[in-house]
PDB file of N, CA and C in Angstrom:
ATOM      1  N   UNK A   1     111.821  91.024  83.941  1.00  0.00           N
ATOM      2  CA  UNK A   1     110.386  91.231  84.053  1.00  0.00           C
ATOM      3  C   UNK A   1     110.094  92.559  84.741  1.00  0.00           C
ATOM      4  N   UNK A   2     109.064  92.827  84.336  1.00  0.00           N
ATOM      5  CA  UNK A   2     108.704  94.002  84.630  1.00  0.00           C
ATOM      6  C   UNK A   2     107.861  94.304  86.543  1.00  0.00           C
ATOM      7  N   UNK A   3     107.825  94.888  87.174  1.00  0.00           N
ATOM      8  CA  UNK A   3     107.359  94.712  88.385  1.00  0.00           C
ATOM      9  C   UNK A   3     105.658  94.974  88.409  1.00  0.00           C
ATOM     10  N   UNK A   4     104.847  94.417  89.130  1.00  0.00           N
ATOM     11  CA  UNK A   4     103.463  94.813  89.064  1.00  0.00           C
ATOM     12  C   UNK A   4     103.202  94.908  90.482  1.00  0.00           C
ATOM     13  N   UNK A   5     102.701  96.368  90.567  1.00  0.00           N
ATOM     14  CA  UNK A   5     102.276  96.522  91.476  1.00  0.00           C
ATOM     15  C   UNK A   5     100.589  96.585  91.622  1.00  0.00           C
ATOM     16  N   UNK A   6      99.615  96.391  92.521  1.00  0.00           N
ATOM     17  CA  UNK A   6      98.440  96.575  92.593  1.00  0.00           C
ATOM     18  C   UNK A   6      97.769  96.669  94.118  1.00  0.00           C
ATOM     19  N   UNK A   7      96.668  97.795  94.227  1.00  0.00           N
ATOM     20  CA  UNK A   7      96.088  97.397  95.855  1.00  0.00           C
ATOM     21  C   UNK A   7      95.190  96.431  96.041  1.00  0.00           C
ATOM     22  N   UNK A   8      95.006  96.032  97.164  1.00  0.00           N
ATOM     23  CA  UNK A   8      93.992  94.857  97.631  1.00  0.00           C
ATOM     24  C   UNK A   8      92.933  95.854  99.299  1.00  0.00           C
ATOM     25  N   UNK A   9      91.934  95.458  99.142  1.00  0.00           N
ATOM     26  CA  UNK A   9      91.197  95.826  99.971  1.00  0.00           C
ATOM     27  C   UNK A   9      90.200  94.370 100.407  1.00  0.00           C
ATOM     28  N   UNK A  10      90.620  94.159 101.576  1.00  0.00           N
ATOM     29  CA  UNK A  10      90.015  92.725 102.038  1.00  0.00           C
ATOM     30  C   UNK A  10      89.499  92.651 103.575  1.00  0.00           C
ATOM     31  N   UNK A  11      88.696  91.805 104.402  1.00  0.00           N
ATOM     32  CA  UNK A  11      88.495  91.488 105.279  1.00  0.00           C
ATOM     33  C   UNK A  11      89.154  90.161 106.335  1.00  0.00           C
ATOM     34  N   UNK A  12      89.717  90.467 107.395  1.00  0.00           N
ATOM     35  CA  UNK A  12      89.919  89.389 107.790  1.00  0.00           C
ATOM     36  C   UNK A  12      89.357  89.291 109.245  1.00  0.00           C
ATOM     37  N   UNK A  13      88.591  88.359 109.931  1.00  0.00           N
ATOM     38  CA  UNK A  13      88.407  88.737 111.206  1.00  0.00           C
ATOM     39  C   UNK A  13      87.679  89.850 111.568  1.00  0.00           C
ATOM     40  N   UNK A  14      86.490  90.089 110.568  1.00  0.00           N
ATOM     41  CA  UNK A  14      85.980  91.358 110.259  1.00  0.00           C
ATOM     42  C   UNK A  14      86.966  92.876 110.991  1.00  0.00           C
ATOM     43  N   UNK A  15      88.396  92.839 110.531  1.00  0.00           N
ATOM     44  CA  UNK A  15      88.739  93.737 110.662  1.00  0.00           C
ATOM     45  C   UNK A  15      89.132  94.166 108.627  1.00  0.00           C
ATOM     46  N   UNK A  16      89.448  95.194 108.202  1.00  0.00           N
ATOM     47  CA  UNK A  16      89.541  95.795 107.070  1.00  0.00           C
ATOM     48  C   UNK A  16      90.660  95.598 106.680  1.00  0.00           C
ATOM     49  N   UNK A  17      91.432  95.686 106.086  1.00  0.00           N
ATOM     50  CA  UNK A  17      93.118  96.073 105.626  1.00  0.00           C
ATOM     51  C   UNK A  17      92.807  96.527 104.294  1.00  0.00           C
ATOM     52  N   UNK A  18      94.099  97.072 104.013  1.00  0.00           N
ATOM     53  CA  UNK A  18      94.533  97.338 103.089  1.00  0.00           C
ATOM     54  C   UNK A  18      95.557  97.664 102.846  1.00  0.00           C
ATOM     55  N   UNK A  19      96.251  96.939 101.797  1.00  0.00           N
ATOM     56  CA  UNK A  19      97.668  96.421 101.225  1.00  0.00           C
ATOM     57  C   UNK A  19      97.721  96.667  99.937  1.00  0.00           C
ATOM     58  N   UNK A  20      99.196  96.360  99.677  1.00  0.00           N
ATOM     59  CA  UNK A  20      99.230  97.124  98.272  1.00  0.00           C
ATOM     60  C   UNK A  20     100.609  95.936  97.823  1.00  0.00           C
ATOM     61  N   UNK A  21     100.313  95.094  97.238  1.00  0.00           N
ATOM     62  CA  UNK A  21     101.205  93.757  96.576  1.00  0.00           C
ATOM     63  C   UNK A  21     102.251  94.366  94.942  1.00  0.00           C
ATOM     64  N   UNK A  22     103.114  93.976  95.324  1.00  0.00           N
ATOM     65  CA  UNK A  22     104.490  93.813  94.505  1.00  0.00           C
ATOM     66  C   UNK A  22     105.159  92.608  94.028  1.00  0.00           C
ATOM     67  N   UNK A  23     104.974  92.287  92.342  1.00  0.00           N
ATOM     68  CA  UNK A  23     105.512  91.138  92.510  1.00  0.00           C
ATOM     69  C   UNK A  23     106.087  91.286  91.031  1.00  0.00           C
ATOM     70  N   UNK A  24     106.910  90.246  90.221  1.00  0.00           N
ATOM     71  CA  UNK A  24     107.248  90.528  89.170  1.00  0.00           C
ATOM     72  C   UNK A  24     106.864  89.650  88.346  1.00  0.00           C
ATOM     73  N   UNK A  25     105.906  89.197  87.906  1.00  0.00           N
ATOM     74  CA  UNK A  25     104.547  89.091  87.106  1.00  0.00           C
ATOM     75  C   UNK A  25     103.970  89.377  86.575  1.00  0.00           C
ATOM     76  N   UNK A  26     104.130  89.735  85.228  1.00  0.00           N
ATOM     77  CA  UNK A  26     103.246  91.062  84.646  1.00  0.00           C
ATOM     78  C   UNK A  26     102.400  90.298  83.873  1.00  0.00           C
ATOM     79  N   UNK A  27     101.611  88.786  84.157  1.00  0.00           N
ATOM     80  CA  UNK A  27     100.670  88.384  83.616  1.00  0.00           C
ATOM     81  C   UNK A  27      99.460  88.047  84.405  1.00  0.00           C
ATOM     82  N   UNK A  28      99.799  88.151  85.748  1.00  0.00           N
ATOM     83  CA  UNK A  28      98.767  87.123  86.663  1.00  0.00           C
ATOM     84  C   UNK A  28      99.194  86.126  87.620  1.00  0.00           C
ATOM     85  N   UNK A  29      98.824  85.295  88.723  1.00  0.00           N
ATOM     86  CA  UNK A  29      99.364  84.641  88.757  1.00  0.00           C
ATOM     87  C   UNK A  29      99.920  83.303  88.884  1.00  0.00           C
ATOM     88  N   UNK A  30      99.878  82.969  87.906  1.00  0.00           N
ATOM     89  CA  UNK A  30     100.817  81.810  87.106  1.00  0.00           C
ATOM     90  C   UNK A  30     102.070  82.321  86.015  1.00  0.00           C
ATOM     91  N   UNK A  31     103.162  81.318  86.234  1.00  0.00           N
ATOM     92  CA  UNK A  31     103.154  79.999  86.863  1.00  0.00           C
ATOM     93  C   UNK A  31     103.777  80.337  88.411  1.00  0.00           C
ATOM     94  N   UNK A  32     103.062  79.341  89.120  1.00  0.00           N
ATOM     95  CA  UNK A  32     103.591  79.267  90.076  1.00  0.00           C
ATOM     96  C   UNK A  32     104.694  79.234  90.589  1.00  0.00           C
ATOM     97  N   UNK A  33     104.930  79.478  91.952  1.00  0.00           N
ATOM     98  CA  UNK A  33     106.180  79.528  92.474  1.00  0.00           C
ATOM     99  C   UNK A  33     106.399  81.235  92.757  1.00  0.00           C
ATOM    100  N   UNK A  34     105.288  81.893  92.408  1.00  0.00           N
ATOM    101  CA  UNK A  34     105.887  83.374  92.300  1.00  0.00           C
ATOM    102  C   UNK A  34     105.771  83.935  93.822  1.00  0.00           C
ATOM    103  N   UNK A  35     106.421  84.961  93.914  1.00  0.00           N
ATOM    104  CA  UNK A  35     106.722  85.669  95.059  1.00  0.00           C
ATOM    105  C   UNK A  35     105.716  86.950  94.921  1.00  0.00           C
ATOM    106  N   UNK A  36     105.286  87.140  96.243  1.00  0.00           N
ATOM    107  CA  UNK A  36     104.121  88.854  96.328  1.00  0.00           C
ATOM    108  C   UNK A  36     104.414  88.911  97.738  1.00  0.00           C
ATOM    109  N   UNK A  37     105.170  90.493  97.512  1.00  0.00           N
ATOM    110  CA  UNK A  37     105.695  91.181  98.675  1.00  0.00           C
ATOM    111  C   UNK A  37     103.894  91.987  99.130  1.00  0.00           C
ATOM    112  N   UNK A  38     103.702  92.030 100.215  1.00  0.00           N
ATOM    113  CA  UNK A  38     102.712  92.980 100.779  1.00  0.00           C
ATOM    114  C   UNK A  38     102.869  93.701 101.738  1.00  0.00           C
ATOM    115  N   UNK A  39     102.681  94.802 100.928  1.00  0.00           N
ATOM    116  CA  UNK A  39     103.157  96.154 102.012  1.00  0.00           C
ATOM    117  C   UNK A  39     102.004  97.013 102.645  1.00  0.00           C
ATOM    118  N   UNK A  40     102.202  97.518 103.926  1.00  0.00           N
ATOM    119  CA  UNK A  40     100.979  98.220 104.500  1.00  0.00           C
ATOM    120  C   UNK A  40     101.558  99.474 105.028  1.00  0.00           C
ATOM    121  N   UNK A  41     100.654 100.370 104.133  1.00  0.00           N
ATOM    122  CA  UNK A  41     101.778 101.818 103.812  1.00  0.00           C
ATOM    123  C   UNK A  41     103.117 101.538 103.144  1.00  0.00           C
ATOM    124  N   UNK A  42     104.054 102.270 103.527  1.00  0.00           N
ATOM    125  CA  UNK A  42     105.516 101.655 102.743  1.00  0.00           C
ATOM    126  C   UNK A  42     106.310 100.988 103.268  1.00  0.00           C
ATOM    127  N   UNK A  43     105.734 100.263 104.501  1.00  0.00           N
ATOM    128  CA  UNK A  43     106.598  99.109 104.808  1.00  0.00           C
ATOM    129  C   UNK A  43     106.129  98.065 104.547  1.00  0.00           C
ATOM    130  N   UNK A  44     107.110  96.887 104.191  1.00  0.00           N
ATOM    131  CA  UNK A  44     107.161  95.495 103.972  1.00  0.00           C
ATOM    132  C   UNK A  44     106.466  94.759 104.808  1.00  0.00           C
ATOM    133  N   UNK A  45     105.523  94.493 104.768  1.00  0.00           N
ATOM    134  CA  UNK A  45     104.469  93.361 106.057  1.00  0.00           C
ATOM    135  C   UNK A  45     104.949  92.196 105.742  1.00  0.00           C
ATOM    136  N   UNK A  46     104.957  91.512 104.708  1.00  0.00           N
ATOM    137  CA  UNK A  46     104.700  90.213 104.883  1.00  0.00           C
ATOM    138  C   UNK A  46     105.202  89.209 103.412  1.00  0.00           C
ATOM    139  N   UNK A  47     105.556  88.575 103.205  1.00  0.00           N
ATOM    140  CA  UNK A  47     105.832  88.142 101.458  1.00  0.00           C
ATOM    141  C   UNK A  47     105.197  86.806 101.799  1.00  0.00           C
ATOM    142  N   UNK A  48     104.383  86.303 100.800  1.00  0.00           N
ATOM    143  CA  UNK A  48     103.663  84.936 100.284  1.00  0.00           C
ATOM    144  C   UNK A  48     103.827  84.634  99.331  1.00  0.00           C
ATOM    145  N   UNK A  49     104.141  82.758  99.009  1.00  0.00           N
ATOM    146  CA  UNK A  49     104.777  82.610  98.064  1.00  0.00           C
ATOM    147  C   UNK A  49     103.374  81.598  97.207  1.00  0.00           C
ATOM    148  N   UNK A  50     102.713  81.488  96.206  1.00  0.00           N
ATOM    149  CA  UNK A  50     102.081  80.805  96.033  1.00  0.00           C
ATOM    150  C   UNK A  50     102.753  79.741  94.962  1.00  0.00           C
ATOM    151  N   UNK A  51     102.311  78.293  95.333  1.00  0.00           N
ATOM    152  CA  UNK A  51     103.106  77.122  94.677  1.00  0.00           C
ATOM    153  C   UNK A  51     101.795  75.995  94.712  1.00  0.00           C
ATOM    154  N   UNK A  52     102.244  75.143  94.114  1.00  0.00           N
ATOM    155  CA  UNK A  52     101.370  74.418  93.823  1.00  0.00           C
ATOM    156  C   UNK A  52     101.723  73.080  94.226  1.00  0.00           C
ATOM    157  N   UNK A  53     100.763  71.919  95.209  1.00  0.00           N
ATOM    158  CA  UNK A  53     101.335  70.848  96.437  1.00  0.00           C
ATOM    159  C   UNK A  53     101.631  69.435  95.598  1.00  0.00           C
ATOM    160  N   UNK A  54     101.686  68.608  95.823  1.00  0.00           N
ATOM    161  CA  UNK A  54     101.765  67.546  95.285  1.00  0.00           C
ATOM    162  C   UNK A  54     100.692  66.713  94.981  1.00  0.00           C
ATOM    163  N   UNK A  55      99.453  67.351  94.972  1.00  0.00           N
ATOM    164  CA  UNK A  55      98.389  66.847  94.689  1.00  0.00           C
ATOM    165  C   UNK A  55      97.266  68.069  93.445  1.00  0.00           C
ATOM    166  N   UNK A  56      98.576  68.914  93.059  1.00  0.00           N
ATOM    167  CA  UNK A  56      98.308  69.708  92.159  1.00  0.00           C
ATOM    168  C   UNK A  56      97.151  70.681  92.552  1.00  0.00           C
ATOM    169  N   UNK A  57      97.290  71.172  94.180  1.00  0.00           N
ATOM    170  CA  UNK A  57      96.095  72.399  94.597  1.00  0.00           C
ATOM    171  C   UNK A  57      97.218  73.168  95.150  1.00  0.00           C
ATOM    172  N   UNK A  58      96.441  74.688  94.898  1.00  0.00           N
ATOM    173  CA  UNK A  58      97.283  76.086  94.827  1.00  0.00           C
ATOM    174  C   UNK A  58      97.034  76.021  96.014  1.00  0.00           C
ATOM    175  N   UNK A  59      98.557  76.342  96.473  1.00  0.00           N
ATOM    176  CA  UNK A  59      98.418  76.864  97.909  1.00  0.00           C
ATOM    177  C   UNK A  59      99.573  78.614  98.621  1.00  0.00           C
ATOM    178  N   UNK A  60      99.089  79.016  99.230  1.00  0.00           N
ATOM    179  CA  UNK A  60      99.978  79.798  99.663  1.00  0.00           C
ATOM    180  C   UNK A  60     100.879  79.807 101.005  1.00  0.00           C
ATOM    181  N   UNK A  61     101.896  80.340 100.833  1.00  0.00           N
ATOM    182  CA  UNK A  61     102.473  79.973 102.284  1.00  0.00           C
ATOM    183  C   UNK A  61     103.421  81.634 102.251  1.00  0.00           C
ATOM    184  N   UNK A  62     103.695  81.873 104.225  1.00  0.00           N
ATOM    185  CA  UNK A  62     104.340  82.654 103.983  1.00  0.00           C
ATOM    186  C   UNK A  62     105.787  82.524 104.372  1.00  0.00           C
ATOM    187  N   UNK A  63     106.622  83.585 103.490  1.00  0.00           N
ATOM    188  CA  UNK A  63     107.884  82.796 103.320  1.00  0.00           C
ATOM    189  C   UNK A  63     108.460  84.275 104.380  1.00  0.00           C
ATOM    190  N   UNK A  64     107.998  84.993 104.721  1.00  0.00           N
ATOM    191  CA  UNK A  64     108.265  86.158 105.681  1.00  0.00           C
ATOM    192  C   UNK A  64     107.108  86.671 106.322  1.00  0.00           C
ATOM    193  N   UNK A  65     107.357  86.865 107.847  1.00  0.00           N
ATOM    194  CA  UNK A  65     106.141  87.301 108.491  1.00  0.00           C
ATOM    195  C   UNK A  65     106.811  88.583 109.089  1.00  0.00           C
ATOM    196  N   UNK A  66     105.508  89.210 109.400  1.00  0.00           N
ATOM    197  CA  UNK A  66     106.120  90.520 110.805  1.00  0.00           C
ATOM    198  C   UNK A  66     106.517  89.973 112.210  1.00  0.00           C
ATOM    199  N   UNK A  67     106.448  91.110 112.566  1.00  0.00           N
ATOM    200  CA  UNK A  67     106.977  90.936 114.181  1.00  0.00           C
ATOM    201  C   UNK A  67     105.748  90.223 114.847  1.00  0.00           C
ATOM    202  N   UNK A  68     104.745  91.249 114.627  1.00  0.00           N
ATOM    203  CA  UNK A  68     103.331  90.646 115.263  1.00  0.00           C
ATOM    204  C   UNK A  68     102.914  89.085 114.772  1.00  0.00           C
ATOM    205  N   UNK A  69     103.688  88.765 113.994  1.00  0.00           N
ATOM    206  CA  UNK A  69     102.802  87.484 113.463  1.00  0.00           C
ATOM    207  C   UNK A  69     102.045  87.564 112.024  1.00  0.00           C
ATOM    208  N   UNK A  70     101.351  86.274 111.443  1.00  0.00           N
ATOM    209  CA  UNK A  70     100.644  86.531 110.596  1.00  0.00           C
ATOM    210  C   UNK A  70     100.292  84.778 110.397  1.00  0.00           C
ATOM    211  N   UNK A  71      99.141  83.985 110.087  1.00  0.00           N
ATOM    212  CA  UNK A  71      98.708  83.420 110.399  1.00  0.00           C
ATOM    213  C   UNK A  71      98.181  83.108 108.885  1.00  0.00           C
ATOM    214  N   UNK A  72      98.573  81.218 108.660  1.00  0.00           N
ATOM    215  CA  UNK A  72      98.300  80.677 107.548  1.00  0.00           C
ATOM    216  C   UNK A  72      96.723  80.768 107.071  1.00  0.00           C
ATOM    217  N   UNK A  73      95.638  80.811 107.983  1.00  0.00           N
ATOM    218  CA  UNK A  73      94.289  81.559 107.131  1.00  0.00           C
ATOM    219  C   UNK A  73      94.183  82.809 106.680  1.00  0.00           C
ATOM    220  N   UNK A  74      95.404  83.909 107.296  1.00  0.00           N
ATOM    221  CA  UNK A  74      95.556  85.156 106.754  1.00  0.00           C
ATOM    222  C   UNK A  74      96.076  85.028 105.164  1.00  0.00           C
ATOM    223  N   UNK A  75      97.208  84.385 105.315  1.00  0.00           N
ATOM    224  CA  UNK A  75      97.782  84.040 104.005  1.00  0.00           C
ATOM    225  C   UNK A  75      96.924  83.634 103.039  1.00  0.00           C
ATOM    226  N   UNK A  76      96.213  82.572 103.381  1.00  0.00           N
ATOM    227  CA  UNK A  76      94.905  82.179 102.633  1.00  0.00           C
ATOM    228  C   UNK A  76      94.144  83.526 102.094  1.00  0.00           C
ATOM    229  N   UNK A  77      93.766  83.961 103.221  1.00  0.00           N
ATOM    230  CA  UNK A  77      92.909  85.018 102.648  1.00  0.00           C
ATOM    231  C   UNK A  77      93.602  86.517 101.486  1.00  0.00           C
ATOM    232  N   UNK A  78      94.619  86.367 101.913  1.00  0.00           N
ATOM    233  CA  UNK A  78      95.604  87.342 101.374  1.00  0.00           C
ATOM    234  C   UNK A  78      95.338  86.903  99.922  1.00  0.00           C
ATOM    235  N   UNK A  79      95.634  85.682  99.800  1.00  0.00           N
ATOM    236  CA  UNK A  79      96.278  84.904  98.765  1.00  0.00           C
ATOM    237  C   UNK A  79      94.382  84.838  97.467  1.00  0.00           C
ATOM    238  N   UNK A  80      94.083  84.764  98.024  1.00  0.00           N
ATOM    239  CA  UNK A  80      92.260  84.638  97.450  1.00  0.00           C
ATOM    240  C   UNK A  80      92.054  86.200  96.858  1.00  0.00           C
ATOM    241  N   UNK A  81      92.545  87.373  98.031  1.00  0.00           N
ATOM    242  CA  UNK A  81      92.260  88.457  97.177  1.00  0.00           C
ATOM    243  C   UNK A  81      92.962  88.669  96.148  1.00  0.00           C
ATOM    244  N   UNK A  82      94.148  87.857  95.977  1.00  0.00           N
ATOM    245  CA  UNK A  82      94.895  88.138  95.011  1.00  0.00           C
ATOM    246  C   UNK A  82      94.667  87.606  93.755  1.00  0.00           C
ATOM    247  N   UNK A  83      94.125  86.220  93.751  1.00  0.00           N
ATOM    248  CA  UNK A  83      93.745  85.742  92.930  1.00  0.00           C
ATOM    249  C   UNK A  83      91.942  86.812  92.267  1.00  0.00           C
ATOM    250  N   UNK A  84      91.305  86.852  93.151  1.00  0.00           N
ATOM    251  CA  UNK A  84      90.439  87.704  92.595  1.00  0.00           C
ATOM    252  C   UNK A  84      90.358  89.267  91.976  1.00  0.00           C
ATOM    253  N   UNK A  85      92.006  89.891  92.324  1.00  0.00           N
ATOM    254  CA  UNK A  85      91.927  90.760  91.577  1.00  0.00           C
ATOM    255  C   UNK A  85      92.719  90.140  89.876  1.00  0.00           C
ATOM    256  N   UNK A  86      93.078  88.689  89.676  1.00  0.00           N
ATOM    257  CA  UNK A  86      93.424  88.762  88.534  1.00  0.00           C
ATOM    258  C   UNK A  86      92.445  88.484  87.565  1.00  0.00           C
ATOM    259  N   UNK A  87      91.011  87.671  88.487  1.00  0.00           N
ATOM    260  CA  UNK A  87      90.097  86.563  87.762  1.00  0.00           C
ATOM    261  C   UNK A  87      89.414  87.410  88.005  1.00  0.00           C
ATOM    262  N   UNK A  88      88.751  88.721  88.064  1.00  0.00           N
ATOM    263  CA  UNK A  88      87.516  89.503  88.937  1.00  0.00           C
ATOM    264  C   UNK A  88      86.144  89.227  87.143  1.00  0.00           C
TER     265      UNK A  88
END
């Protein structure tokens, strides 16, 4: 598969970010289970894996954090911009 890269510009905590996701997906994303590396500048921040629970709702989790941390409503939110840059 081919790699897709794309930026995200989001709010969390009314602070700004902006990240730039890597994943190898070149349709969107489904099916689940896929991996999205997020990088801030050219280092590796953070990878989230989105999968789907046993009650069949998308969820994200992260499967690597930074040093500082990173926090499952971040992921959430991470995970929402991502979905809205496929569904925009």
């Amino acid at each position: 598969m081919k790699d897709e890269v794309f930026n995200l510009e989001f709010t969390y905590n009314d602070k700004p970010y902006q990240v730039t996701v890597k994943t190898d997906l070149p349709y969107g994303p489904e099916p689940f289970g896929a991996d999205y590396d997020i990088y801030m500048g050219r280092k590796l921040w953070c990878v989230l894996n989105q999968y789907r629970n046993e009650d069949d709702f998308e969820c994200w989790e992260i499967k690597r954090a930074p040093k500082e941390g990173i926090d499952e409503a971040l992921a959430e939110t991470i995970g929402k911009a991502i979905d809205k840059h496929y569904h925009h």
